[in-house]
Protein backbone atom coordinates (compact mmCIF):
# COMPACT_ATOMS: atom_id res chain seq x y z
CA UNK A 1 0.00 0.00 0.00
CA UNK A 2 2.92 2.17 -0.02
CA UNK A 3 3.58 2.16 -3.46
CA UNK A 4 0.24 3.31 -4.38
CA UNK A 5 -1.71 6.26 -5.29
CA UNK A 6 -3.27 7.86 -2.23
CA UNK A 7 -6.05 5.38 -0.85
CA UNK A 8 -8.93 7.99 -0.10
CA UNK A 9 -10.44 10.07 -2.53
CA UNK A 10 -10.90 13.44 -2.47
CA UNK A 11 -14.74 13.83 -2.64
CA UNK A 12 -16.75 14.45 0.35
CA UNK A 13 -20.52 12.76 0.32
CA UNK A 14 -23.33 13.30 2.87
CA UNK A 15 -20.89 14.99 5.87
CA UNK A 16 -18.56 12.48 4.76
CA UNK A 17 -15.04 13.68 5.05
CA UNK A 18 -11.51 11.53 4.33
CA UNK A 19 -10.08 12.28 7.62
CA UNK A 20 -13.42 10.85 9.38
CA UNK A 21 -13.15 7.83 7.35
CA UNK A 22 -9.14 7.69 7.99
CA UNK A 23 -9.93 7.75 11.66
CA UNK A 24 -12.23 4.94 11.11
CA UNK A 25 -9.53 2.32 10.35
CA UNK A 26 -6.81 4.03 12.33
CA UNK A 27 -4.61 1.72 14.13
CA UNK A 28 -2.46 2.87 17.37
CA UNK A 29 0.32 1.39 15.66
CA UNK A 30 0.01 4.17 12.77
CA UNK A 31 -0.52 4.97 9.14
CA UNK A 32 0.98 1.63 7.66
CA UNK A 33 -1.11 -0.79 10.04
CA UNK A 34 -3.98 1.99 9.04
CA UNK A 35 -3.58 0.92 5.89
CA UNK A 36 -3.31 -2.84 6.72
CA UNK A 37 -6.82 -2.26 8.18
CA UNK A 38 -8.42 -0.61 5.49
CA UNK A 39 -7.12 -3.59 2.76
CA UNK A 40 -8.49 -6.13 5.05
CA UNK A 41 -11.75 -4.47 5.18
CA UNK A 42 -11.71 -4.13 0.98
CA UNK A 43 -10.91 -7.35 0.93
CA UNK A 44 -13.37 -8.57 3.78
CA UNK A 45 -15.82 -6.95 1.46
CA UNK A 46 -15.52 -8.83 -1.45
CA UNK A 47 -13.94 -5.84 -3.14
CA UNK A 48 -16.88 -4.27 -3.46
CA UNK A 49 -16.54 -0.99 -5.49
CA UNK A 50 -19.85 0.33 -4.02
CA UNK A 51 -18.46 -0.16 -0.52
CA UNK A 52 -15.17 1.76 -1.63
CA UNK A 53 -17.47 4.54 -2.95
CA UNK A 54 -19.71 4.61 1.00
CA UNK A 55 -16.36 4.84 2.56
CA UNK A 56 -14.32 7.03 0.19
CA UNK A 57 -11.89 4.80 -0.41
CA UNK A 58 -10.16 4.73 -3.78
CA UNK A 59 -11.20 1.43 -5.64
CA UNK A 60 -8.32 1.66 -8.08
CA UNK A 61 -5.99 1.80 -5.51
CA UNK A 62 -7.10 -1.24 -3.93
CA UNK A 63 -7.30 -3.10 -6.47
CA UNK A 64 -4.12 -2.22 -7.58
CA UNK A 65 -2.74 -3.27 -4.06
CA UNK A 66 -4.56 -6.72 -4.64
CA UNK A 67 -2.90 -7.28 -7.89
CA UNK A 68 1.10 -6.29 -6.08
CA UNK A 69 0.33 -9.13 -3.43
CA UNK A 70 -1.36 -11.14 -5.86
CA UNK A 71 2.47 -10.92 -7.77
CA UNK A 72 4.29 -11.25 -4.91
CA UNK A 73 2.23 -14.75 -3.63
CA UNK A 74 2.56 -15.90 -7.18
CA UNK A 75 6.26 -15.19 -7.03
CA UNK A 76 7.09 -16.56 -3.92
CA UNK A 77 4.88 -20.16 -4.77
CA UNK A 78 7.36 -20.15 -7.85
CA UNK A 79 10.38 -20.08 -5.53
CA UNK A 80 9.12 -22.92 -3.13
CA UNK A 81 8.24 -20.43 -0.54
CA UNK A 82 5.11 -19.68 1.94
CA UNK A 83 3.83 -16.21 2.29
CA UNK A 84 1.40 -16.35 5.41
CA UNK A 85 -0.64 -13.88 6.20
CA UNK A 86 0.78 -12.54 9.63
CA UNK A 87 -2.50 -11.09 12.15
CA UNK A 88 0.71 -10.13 14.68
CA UNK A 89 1.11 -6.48 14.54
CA UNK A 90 4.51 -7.15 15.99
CA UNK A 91 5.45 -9.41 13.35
CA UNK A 92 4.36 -7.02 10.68
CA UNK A 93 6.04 -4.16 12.23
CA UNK A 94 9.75 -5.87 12.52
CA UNK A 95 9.24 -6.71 8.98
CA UNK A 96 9.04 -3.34 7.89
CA UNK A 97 11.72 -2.22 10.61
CA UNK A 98 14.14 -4.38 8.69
CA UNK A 99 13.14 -2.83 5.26
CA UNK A 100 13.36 1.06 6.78
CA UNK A 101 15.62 0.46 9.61
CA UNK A 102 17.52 3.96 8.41
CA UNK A 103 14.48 5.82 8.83
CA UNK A 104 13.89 5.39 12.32
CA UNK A 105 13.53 8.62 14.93
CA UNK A 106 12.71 9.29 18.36
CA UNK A 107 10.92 11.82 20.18
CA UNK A 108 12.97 14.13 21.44
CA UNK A 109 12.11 16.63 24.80
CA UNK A 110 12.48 19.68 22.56
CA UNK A 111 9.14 18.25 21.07
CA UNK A 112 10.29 16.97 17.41
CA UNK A 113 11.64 13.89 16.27
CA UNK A 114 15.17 13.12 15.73
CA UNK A 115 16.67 10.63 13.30
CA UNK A 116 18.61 7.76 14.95
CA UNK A 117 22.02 8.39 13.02
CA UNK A 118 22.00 12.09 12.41
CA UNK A 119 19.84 14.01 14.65
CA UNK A 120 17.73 15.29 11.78
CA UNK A 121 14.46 17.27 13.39
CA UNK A 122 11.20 15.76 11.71
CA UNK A 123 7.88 16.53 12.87
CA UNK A 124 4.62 14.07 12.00
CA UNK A 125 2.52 14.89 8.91
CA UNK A 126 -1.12 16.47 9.72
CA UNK A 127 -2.10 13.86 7.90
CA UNK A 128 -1.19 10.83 9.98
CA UNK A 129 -3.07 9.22 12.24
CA UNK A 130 -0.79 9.64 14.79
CA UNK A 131 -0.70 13.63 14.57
CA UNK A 132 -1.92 14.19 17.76
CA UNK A 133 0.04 11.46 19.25
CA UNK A 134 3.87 11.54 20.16
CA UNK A 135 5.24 7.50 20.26
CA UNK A 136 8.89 7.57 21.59
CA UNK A 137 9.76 5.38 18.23
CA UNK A 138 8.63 5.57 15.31
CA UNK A 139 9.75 4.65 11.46
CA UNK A 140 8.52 6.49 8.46
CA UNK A 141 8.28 6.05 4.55
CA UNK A 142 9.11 9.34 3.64
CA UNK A 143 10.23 12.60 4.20
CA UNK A 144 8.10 15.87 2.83
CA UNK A 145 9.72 18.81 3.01
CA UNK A 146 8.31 22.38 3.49
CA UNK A 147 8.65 25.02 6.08
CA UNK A 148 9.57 21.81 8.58
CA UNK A 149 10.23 18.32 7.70
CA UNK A 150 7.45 15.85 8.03
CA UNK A 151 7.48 12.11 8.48
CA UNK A 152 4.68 10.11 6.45
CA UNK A 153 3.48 6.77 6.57
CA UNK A 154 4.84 5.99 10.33
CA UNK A 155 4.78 3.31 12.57
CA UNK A 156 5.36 2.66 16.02
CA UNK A 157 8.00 0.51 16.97
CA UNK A 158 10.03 -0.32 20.07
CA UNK A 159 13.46 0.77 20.49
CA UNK A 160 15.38 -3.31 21.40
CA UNK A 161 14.04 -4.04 17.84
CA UNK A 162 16.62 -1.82 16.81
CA UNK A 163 19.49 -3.67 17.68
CA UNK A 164 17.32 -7.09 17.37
CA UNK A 165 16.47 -6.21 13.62
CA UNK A 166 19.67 -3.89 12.25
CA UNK A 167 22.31 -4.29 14.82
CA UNK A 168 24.55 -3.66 12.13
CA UNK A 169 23.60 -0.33 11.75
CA UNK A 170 22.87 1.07 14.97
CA UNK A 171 25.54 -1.24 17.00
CA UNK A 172 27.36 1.95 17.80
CA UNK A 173 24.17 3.89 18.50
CA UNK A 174 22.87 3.68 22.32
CA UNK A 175 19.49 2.65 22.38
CA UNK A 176 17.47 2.60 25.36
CA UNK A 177 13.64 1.84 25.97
């Protein structure tokens, strides 16, 4: 779901509004388990297009997401391999810790973020789920940069996984929980 299009849509229908309908799947974990949420619902839902529509979500999107994971199943059956379907938010959040183990901050008493390696300030999107939120540890996808530097797509993490997951890279970082 992160290499898609944006999975709202922009229209707004009976009172309706995106962010309403964000906070409607929103996980504590953040925007990527958000977005783990909303799949299983479209796919829960027999990926209906009318429920997509009721719920603003962006059919396209989804079914472009279906079609990725329908790949990477296919793919992985052709290598001998099992691709499970993991309900452990843990689980799910380690695996993406190992993939974006370089973007990982904490929050830091002066009230922004800080980058593990390099101290870089970040603050969180408006758009995340977490916005009003501060987690001590946190990943993100990306970077946007305006008059401050926003994190998008986070997730929460814990900070052990750190050295459990990329010791190589933060062996010479202290770490504490």
């Amino acid at each position: 779901m992160l290499q898609v299009n944006n999975v709202f849509t922009r229209s707004q229908r009976g009172g309706k509004t995106v962010n309403k309908m964000k906070f409607k799947f929103a996980a504590q974990e953040g925007d990527t388990m958000t977005y783990l949420n909303i799949f299983k619902f479209f796919e829960e839902n027999n990926k209906s297009r009318s429920v997509c529509k009721e719920h603003l979500l962006n059919y396209d999107v989804l079914c472009q997401a279906a079609n990725i994971l329908k790949r990477l199943k296919s793919l992985y059956k052709r290598y001998g391999k099992d691709i499970s379907s993991s309900n452990d938010d843990t689980d799910i959040r380690k695996c993406l810790l190992s993939g974006l183990f370089v973007n990982a901050a904490y929050y830091h008493h002066t009230g922004v973020y800080k980058t593990f390696r390099d101290d870089f300030n970040l603050s969180i999107h408006p758009s995340c789920v977490l916005v009003s939120e501060r987690p001590k540890y946190v990943i993100f996808n990306e970077v946007l940069g305006s008059s401050q530097n926003y994190m998008k797509d986070i997730t929460v993490i814990e900070s052990d996984w750190l050295l459990e997951v990329a010791s190589h890279y933060y062996v010479n970082k202290f770490v504490t929980s």
